[in-house]
PDB file of N, CA and C in Angstrom:
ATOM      1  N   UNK A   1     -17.150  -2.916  17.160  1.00  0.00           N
ATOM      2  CA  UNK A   1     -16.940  -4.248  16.627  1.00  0.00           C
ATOM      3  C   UNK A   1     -16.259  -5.075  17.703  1.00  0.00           C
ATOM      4  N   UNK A   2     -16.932  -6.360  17.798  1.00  0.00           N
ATOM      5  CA  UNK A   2     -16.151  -7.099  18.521  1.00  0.00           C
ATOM      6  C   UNK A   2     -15.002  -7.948  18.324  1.00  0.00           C
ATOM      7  N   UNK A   3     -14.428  -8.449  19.691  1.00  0.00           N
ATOM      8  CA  UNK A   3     -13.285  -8.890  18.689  1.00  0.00           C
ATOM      9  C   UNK A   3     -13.507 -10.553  17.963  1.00  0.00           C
ATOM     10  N   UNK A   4     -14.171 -11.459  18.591  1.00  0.00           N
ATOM     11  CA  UNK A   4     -15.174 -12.244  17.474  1.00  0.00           C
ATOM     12  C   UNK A   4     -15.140 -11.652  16.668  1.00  0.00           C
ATOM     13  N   UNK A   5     -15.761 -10.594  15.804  1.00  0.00           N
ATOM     14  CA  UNK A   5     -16.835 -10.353  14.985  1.00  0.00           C
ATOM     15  C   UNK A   5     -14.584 -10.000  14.150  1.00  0.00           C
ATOM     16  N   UNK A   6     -14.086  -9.683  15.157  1.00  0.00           N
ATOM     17  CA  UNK A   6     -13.083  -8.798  13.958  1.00  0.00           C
ATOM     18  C   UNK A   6     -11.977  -9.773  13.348  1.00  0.00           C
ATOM     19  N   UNK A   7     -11.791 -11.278  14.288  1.00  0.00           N
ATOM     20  CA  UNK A   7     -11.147 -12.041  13.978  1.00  0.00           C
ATOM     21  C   UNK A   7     -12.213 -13.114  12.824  1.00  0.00           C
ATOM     22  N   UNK A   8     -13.119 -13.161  13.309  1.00  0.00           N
ATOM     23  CA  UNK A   8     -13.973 -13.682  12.002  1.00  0.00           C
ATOM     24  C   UNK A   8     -13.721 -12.651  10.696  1.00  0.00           C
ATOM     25  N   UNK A   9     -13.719 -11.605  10.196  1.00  0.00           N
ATOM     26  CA  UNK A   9     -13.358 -10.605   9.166  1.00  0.00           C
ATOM     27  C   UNK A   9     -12.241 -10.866   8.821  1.00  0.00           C
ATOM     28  N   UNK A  10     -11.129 -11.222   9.840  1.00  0.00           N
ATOM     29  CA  UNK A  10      -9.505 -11.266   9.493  1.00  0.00           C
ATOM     30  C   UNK A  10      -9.683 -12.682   8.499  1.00  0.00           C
ATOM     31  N   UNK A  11     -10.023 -13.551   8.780  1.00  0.00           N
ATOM     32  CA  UNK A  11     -10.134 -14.940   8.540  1.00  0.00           C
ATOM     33  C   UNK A  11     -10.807 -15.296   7.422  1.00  0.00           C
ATOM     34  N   UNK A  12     -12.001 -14.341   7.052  1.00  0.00           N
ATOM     35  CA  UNK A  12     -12.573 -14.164   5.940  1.00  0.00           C
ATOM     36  C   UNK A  12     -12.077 -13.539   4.955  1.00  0.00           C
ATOM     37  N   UNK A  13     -11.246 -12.557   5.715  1.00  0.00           N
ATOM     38  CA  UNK A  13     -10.580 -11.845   4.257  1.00  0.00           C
ATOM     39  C   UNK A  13      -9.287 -13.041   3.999  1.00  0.00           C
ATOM     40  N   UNK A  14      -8.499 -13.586   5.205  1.00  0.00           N
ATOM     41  CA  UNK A  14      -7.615 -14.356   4.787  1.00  0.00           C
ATOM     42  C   UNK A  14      -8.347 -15.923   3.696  1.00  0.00           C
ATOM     43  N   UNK A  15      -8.924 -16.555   3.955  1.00  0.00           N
ATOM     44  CA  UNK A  15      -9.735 -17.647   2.939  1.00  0.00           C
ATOM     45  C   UNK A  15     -10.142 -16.585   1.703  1.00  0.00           C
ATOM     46  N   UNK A  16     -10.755 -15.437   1.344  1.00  0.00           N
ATOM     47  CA  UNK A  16     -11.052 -14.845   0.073  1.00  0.00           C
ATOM     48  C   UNK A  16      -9.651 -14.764  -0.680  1.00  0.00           C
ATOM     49  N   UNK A  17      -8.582 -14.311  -0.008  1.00  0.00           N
ATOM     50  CA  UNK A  17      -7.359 -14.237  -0.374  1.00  0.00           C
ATOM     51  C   UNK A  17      -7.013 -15.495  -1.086  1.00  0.00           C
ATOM     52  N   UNK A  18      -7.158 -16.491  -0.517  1.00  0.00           N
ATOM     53  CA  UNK A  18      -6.375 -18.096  -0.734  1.00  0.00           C
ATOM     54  C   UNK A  18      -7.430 -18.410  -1.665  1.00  0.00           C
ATOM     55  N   UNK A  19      -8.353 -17.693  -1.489  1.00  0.00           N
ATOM     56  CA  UNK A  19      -9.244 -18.278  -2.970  1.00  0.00           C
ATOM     57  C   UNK A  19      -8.928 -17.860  -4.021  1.00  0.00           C
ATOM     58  N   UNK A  20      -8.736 -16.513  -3.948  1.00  0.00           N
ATOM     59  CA  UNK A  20      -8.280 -15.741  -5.393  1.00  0.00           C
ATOM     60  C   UNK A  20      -6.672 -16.291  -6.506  1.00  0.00           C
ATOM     61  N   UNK A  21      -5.758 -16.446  -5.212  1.00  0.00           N
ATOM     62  CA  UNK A  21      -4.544 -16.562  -5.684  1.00  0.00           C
ATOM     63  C   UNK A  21      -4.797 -18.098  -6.156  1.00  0.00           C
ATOM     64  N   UNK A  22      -5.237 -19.162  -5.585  1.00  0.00           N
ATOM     65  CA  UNK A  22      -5.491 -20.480  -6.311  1.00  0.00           C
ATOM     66  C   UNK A  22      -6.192 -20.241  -7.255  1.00  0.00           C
ATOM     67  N   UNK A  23      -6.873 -19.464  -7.823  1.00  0.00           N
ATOM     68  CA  UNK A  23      -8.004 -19.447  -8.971  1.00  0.00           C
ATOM     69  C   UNK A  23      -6.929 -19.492 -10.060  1.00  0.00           C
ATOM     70  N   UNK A  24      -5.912 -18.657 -10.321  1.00  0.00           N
ATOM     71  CA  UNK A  24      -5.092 -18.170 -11.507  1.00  0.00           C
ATOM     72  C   UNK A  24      -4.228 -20.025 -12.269  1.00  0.00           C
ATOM     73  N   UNK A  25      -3.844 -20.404 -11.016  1.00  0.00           N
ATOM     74  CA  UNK A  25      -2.985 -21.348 -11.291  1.00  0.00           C
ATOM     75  C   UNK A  25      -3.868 -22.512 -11.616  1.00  0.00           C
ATOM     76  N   UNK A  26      -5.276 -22.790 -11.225  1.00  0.00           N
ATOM     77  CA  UNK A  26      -6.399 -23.628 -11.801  1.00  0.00           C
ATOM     78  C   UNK A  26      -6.565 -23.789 -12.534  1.00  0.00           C
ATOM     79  N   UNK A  27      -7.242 -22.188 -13.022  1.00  0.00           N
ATOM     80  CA  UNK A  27      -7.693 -21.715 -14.121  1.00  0.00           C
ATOM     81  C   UNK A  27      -6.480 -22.107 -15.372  1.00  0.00           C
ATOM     82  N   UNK A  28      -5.522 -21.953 -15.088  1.00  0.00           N
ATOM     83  CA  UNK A  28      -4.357 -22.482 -16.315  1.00  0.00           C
ATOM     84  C   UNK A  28      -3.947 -23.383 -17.025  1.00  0.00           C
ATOM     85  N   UNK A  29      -4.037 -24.072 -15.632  1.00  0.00           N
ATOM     86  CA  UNK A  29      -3.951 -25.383 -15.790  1.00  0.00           C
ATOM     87  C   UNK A  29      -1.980 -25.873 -15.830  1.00  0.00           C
ATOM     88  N   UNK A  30      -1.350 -24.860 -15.534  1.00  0.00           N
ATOM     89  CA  UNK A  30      -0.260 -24.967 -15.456  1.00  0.00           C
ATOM     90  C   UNK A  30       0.303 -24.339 -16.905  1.00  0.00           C
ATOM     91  N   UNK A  31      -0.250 -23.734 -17.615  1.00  0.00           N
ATOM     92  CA  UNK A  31       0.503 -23.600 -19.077  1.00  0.00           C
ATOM     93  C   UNK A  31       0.828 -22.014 -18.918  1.00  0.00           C
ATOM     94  N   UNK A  32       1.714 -21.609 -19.363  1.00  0.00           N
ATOM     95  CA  UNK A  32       2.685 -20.041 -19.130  1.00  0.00           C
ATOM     96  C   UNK A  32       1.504 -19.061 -19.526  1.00  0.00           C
ATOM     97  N   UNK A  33       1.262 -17.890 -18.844  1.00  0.00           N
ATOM     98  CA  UNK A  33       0.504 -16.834 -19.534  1.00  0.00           C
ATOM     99  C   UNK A  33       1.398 -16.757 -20.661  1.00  0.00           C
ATOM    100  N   UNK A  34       0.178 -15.393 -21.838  1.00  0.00           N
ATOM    101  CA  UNK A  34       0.987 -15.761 -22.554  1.00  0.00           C
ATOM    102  C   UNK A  34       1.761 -13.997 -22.132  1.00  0.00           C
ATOM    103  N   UNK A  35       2.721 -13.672 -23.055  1.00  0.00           N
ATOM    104  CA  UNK A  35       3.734 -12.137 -22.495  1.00  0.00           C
ATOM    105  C   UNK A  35       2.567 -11.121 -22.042  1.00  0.00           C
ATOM    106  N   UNK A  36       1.399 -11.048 -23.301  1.00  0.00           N
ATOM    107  CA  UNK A  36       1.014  -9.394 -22.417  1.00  0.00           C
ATOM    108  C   UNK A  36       0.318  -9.596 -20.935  1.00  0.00           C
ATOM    109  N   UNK A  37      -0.582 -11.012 -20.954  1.00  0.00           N
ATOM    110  CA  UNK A  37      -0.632 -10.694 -19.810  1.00  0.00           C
ATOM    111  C   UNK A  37       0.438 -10.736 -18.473  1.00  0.00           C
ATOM    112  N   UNK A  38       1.665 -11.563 -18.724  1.00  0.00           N
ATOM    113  CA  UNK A  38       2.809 -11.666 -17.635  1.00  0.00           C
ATOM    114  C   UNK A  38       3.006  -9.883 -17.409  1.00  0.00           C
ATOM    115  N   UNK A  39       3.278  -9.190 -18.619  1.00  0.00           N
ATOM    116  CA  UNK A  39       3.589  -7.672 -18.573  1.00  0.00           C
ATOM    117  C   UNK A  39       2.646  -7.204 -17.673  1.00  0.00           C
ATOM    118  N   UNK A  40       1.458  -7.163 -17.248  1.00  0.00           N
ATOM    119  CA  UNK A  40       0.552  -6.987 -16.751  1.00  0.00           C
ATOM    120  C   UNK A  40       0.455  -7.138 -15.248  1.00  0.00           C
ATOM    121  N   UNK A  41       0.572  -8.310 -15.180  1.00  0.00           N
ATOM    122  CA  UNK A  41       0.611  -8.588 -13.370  1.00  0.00           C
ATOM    123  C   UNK A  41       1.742  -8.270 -12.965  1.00  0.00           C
ATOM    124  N   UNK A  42       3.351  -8.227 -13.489  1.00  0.00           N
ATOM    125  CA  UNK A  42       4.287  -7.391 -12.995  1.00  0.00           C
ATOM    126  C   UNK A  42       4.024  -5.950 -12.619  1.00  0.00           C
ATOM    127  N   UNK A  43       3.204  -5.345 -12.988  1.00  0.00           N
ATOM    128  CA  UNK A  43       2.910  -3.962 -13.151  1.00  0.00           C
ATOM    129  C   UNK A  43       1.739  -3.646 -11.542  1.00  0.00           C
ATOM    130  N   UNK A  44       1.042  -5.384 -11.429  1.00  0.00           N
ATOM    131  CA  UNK A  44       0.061  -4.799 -10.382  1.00  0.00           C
ATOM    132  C   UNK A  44       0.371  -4.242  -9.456  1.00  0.00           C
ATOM    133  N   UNK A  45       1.696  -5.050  -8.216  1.00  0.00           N
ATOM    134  CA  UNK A  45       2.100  -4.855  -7.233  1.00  0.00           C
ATOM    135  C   UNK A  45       2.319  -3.582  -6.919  1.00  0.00           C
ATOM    136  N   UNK A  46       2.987  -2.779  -7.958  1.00  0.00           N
ATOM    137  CA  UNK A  46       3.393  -1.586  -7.567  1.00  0.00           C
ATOM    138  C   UNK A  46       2.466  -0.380  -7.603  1.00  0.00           C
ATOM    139  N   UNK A  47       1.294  -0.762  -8.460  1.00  0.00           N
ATOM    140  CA  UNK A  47       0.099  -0.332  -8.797  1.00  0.00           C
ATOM    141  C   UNK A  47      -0.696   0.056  -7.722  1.00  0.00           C
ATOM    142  N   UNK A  48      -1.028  -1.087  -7.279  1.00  0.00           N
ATOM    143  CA  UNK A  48      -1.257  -1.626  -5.805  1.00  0.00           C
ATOM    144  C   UNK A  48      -1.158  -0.576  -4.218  1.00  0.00           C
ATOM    145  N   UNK A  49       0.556  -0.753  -4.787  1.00  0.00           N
ATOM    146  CA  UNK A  49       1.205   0.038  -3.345  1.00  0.00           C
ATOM    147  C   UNK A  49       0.913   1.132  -3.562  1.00  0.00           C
ATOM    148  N   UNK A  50       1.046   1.595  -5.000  1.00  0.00           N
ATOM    149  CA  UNK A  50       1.016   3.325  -5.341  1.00  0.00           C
ATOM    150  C   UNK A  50      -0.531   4.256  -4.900  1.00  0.00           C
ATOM    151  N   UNK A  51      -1.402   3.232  -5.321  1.00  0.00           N
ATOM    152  CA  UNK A  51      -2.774   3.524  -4.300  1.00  0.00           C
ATOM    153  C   UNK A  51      -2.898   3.689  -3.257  1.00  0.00           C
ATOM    154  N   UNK A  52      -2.718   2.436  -2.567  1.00  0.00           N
ATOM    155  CA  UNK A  52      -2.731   2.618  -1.055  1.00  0.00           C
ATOM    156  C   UNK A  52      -2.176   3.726  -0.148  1.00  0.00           C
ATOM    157  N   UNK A  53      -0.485   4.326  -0.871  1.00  0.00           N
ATOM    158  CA  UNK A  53      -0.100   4.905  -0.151  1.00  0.00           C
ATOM    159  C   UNK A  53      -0.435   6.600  -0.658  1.00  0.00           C
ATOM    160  N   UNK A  54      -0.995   6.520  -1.815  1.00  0.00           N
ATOM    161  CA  UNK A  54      -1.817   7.877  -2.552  1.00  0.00           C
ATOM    162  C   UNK A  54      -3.012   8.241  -1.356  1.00  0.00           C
ATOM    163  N   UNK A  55      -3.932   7.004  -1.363  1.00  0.00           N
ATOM    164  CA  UNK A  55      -5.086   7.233  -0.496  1.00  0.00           C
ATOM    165  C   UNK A  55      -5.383   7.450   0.719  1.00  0.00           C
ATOM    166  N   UNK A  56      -3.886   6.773   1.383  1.00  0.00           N
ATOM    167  CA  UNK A  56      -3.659   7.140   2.656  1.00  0.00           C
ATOM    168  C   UNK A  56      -3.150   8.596   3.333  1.00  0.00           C
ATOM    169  N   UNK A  57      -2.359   9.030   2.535  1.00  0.00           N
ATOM    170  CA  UNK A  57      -1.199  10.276   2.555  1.00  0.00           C
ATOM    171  C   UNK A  57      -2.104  11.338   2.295  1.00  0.00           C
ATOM    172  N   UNK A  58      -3.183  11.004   1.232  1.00  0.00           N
ATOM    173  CA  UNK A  58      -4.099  12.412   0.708  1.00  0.00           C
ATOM    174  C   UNK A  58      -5.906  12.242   1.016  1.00  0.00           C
ATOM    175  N   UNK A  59      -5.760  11.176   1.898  1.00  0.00           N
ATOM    176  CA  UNK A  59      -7.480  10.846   2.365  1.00  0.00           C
ATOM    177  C   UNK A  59      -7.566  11.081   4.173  1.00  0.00           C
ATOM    178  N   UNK A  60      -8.776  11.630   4.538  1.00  0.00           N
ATOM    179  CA  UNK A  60      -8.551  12.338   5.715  1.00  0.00           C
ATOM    180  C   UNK A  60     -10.318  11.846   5.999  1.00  0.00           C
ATOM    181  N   UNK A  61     -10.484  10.932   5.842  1.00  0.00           N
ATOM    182  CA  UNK A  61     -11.567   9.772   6.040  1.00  0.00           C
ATOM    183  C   UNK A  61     -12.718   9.843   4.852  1.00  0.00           C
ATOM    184  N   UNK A  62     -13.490  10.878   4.914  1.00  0.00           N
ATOM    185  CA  UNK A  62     -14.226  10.870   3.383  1.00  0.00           C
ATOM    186  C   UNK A  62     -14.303  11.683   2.167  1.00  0.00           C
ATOM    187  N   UNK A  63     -12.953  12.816   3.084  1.00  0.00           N
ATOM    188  CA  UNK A  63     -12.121  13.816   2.168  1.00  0.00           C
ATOM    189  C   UNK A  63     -10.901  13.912   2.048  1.00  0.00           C
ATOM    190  N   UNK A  64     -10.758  14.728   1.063  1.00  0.00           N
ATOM    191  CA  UNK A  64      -9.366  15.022   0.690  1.00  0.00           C
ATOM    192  C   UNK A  64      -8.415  16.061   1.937  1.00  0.00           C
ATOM    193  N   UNK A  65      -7.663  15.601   1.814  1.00  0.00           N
ATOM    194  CA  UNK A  65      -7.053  16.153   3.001  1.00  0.00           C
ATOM    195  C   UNK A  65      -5.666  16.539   2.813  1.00  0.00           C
ATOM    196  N   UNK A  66      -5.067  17.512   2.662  1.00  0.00           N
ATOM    197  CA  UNK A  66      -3.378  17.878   2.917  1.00  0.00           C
ATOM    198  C   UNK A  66      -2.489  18.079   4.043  1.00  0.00           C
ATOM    199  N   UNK A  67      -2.212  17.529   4.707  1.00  0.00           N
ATOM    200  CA  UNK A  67      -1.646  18.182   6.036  1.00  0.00           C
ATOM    201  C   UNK A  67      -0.255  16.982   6.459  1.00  0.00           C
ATOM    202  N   UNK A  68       0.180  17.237   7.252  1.00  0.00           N
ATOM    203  CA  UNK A  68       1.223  16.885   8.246  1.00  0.00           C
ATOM    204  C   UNK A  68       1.935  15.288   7.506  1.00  0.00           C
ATOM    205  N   UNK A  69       1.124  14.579   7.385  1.00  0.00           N
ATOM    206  CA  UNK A  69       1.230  13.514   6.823  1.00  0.00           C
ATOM    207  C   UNK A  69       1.638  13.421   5.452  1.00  0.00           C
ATOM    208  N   UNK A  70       1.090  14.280   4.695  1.00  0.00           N
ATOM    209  CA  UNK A  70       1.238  14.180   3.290  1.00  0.00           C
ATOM    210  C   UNK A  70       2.812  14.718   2.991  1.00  0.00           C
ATOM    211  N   UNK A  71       2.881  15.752   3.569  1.00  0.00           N
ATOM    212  CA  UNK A  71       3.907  16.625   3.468  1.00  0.00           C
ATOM    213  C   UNK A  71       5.315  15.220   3.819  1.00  0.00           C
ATOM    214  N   UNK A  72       5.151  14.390   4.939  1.00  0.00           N
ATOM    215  CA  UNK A  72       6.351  13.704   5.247  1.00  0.00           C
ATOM    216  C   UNK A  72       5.878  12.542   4.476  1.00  0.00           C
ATOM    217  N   UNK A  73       5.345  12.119   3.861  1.00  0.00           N
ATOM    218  CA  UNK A  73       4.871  10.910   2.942  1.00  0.00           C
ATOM    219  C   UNK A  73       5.985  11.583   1.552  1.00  0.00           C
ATOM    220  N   UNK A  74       5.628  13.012   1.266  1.00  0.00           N
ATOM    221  CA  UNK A  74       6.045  13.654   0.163  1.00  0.00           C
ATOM    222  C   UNK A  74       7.738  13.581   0.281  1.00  0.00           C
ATOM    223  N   UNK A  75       8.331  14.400   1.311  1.00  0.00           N
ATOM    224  CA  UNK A  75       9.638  14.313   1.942  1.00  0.00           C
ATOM    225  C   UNK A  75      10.265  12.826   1.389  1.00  0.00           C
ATOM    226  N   UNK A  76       9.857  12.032   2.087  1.00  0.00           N
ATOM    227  CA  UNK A  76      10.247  10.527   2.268  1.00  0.00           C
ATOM    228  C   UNK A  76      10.726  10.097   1.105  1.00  0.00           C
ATOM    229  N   UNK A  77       9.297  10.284   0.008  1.00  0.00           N
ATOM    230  CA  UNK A  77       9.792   9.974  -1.690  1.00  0.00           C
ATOM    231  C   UNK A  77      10.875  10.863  -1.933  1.00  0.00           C
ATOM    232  N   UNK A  78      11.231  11.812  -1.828  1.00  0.00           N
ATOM    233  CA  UNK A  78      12.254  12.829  -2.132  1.00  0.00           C
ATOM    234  C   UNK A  78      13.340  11.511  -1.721  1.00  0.00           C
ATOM    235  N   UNK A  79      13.635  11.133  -0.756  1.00  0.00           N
ATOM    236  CA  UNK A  79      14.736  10.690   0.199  1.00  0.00           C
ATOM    237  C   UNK A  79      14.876   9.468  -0.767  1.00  0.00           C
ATOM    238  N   UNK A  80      13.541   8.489  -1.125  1.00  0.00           N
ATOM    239  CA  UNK A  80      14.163   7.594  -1.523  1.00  0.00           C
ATOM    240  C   UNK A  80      14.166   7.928  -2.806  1.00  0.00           C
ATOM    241  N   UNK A  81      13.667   8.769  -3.791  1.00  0.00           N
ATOM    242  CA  UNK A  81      13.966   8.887  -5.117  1.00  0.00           C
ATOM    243  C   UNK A  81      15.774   9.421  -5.619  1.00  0.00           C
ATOM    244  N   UNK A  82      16.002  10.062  -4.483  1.00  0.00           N
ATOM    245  CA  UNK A  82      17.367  10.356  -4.558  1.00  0.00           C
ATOM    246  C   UNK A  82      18.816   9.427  -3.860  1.00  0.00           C
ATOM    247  N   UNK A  83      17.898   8.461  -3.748  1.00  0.00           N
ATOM    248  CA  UNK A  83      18.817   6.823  -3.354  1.00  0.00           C
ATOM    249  C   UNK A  83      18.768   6.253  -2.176  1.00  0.00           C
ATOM    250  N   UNK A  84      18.086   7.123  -1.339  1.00  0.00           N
ATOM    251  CA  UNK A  84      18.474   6.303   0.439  1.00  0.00           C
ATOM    252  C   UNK A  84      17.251   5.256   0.586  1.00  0.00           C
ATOM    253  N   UNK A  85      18.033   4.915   2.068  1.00  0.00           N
ATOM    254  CA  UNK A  85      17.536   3.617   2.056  1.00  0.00           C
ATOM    255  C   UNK A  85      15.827   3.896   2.467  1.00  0.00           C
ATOM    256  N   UNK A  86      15.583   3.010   2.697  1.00  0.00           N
ATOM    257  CA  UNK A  86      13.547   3.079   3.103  1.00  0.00           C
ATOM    258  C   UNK A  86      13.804   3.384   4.471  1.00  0.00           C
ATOM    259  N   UNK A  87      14.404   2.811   5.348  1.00  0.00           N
ATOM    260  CA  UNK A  87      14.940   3.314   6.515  1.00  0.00           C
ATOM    261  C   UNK A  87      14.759   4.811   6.791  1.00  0.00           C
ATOM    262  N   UNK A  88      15.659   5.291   6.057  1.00  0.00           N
ATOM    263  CA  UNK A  88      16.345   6.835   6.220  1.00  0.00           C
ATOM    264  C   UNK A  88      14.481   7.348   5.929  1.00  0.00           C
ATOM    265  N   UNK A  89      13.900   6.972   4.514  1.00  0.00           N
ATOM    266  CA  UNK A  89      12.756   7.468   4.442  1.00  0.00           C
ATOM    267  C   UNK A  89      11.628   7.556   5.420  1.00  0.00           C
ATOM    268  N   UNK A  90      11.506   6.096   5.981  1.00  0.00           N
ATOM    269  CA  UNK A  90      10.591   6.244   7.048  1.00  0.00           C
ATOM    270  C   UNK A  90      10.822   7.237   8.653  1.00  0.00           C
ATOM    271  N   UNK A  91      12.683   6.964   8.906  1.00  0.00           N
ATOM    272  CA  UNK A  91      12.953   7.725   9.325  1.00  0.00           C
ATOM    273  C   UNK A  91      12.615   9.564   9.362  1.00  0.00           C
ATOM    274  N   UNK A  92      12.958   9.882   8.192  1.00  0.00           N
ATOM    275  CA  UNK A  92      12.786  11.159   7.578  1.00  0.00           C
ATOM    276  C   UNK A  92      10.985  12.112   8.036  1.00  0.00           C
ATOM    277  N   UNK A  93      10.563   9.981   7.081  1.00  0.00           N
ATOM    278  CA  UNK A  93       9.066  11.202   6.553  1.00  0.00           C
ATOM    279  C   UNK A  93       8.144  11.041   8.389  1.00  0.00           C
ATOM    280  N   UNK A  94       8.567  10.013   9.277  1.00  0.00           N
ATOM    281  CA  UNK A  94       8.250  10.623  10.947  1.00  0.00           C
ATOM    282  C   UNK A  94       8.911  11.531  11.371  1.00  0.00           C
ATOM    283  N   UNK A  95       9.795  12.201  11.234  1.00  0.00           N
ATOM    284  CA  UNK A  95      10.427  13.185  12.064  1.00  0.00           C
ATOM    285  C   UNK A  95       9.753  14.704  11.121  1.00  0.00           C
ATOM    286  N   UNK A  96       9.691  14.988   9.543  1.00  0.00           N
ATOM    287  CA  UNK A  96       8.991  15.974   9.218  1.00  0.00           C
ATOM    288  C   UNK A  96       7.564  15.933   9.576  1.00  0.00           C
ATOM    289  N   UNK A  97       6.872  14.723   9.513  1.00  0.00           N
ATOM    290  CA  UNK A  97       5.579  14.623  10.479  1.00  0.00           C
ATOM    291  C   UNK A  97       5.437  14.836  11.979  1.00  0.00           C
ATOM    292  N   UNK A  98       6.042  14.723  12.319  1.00  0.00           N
ATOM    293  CA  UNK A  98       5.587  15.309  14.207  1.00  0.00           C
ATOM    294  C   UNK A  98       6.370  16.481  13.933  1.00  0.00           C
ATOM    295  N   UNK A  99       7.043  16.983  13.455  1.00  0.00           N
ATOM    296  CA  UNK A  99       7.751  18.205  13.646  1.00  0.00           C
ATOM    297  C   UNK A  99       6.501  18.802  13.457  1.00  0.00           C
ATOM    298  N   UNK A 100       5.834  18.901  11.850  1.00  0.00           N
ATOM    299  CA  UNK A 100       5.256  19.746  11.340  1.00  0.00           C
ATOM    300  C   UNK A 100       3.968  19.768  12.807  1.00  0.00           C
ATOM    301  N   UNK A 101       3.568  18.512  12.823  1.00  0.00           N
ATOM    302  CA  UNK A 101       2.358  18.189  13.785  1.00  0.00           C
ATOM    303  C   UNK A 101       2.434  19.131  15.011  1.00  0.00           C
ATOM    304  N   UNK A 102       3.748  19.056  15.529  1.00  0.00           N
ATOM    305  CA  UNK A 102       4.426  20.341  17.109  1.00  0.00           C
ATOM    306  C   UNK A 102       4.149  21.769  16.609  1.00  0.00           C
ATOM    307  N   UNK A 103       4.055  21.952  15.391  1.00  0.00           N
ATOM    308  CA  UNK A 103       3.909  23.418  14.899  1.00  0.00           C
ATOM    309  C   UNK A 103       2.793  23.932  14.751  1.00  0.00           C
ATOM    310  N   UNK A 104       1.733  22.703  14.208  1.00  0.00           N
ATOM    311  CA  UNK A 104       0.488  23.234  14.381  1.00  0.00           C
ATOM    312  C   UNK A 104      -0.503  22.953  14.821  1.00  0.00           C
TER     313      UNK A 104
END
Protein backbone atom coordinates (compact mmCIF):
# COMPACT_ATOMS: atom_id res chain seq x y z
CA UNK A 1 0.00 0.00 0.00
CA UNK A 2 1.03 3.27 -0.76
CA UNK A 3 1.35 5.98 1.24
CA UNK A 4 -1.31 8.07 -0.96
CA UNK A 5 -3.41 5.22 -1.04
CA UNK A 6 -2.89 4.97 3.10
CA UNK A 7 -3.40 8.63 3.92
CA UNK A 8 -6.45 8.66 1.62
CA UNK A 9 -7.90 5.50 4.03
CA UNK A 10 -6.82 7.58 7.17
CA UNK A 11 -9.02 10.47 5.91
CA UNK A 12 -11.78 8.33 4.86
CA UNK A 13 -12.06 6.60 7.88
CA UNK A 14 -11.61 10.08 9.64
CA UNK A 15 -14.89 11.89 7.47
CA UNK A 16 -16.95 8.26 8.08
CA UNK A 17 -16.22 8.97 11.71
CA UNK A 18 -17.52 12.75 11.63
CA UNK A 19 -20.36 11.39 9.80
CA UNK A 20 -21.51 8.94 12.22
CA UNK A 21 -21.08 10.99 15.43
CA UNK A 22 -23.14 14.06 13.70
CA UNK A 23 -25.88 11.64 12.68
CA UNK A 24 -27.04 11.01 16.53
CA UNK A 25 -27.31 14.71 17.44
CA UNK A 26 -29.38 15.42 13.93
CA UNK A 27 -31.22 12.72 14.12
CA UNK A 28 -32.61 14.17 17.66
CA UNK A 29 -32.95 17.06 17.02
CA UNK A 30 -31.56 18.11 20.32
CA UNK A 31 -34.23 16.39 22.65
CA UNK A 32 -32.59 13.95 25.62
CA UNK A 33 -32.50 10.16 24.71
CA UNK A 34 -34.79 8.73 26.50
CA UNK A 35 -32.88 6.47 29.95
CA UNK A 36 -32.64 3.00 28.26
CA UNK A 37 -31.10 4.12 25.51
CA UNK A 38 -28.54 6.73 27.56
CA UNK A 39 -27.93 3.20 29.70
CA UNK A 40 -26.83 1.85 26.54
CA UNK A 41 -24.23 4.03 24.96
CA UNK A 42 -22.57 4.38 28.45
CA UNK A 43 -21.97 0.73 28.24
CA UNK A 44 -20.45 1.03 24.49
CA UNK A 45 -17.06 2.50 25.19
CA UNK A 46 -16.00 -0.06 27.38
CA UNK A 47 -17.57 -2.67 25.22
CA UNK A 48 -15.60 -1.36 22.60
CA UNK A 49 -12.19 -1.44 24.41
CA UNK A 50 -13.02 -4.91 25.86
CA UNK A 51 -12.98 -6.26 22.16
CA UNK A 52 -10.30 -4.74 20.81
CA UNK A 53 -8.07 -5.66 23.49
CA UNK A 54 -9.76 -9.49 23.63
CA UNK A 55 -8.93 -9.67 19.81
CA UNK A 56 -5.72 -8.39 19.95
CA UNK A 57 -4.18 -10.35 23.07
CA UNK A 58 -5.94 -13.74 21.72
CA UNK A 59 -5.79 -13.22 17.68
CA UNK A 60 -2.54 -14.25 15.97
CA UNK A 61 -3.83 -12.97 12.44
CA UNK A 62 -6.59 -15.50 11.30
CA UNK A 63 -6.22 -17.65 14.43
CA UNK A 64 -6.48 -18.04 17.75
CA UNK A 65 -3.42 -17.73 19.33
CA UNK A 66 -2.00 -17.96 23.13
CA UNK A 67 1.39 -16.94 23.67
CA UNK A 68 3.73 -14.25 25.10
CA UNK A 69 1.37 -11.49 24.65
CA UNK A 70 -1.64 -12.84 26.08
CA UNK A 71 -0.02 -14.04 29.09
CA UNK A 72 1.31 -10.12 29.84
CA UNK A 73 -2.06 -8.62 28.53
CA UNK A 74 -3.43 -11.26 31.33
CA UNK A 75 -0.67 -10.16 34.10
CA UNK A 76 -1.41 -6.44 33.47
CA UNK A 77 -5.32 -6.94 34.29
CA UNK A 78 -4.18 -8.72 37.45
CA UNK A 79 -2.09 -5.38 38.25
CA UNK A 80 -4.80 -3.15 37.47
CA UNK A 81 -7.72 -5.15 38.92
CA UNK A 82 -5.86 -5.11 42.17
CA UNK A 83 -5.51 -1.13 42.06
CA UNK A 84 -2.30 0.02 40.28
CA UNK A 85 -1.92 2.45 38.12
CA UNK A 86 -2.16 1.69 34.04
CA UNK A 87 1.38 2.71 34.15
CA UNK A 88 2.59 -0.02 36.50
CA UNK A 89 0.25 -2.29 34.09
CA UNK A 90 1.68 -1.42 30.90
CA UNK A 91 4.83 -1.42 32.63
CA UNK A 92 4.29 -4.96 34.06
CA UNK A 93 2.41 -6.58 31.10
CA UNK A 94 6.02 -5.43 28.67
CA UNK A 95 8.42 -6.71 30.95
CA UNK A 96 6.33 -10.37 31.44
CA UNK A 97 6.18 -10.13 27.57
CA UNK A 98 9.80 -9.96 26.47
CA UNK A 99 10.76 -11.91 29.41
CA UNK A 100 8.51 -14.71 28.42
CA UNK A 101 9.50 -13.84 24.54
CA UNK A 102 13.75 -14.33 25.83
CA UNK A 103 12.57 -17.77 27.00
CA UNK A 104 11.16 -18.97 24.07
Amino acid sequence: MSSESAWALVGGCAAVTAAIKAAGPLASGGRDLPSRFAGVIVLLAPTLLAALIVTQALANGRHLHVGADTAGVAVAGGVLWRGGSVIAGVAVAAAVTAGLRALG
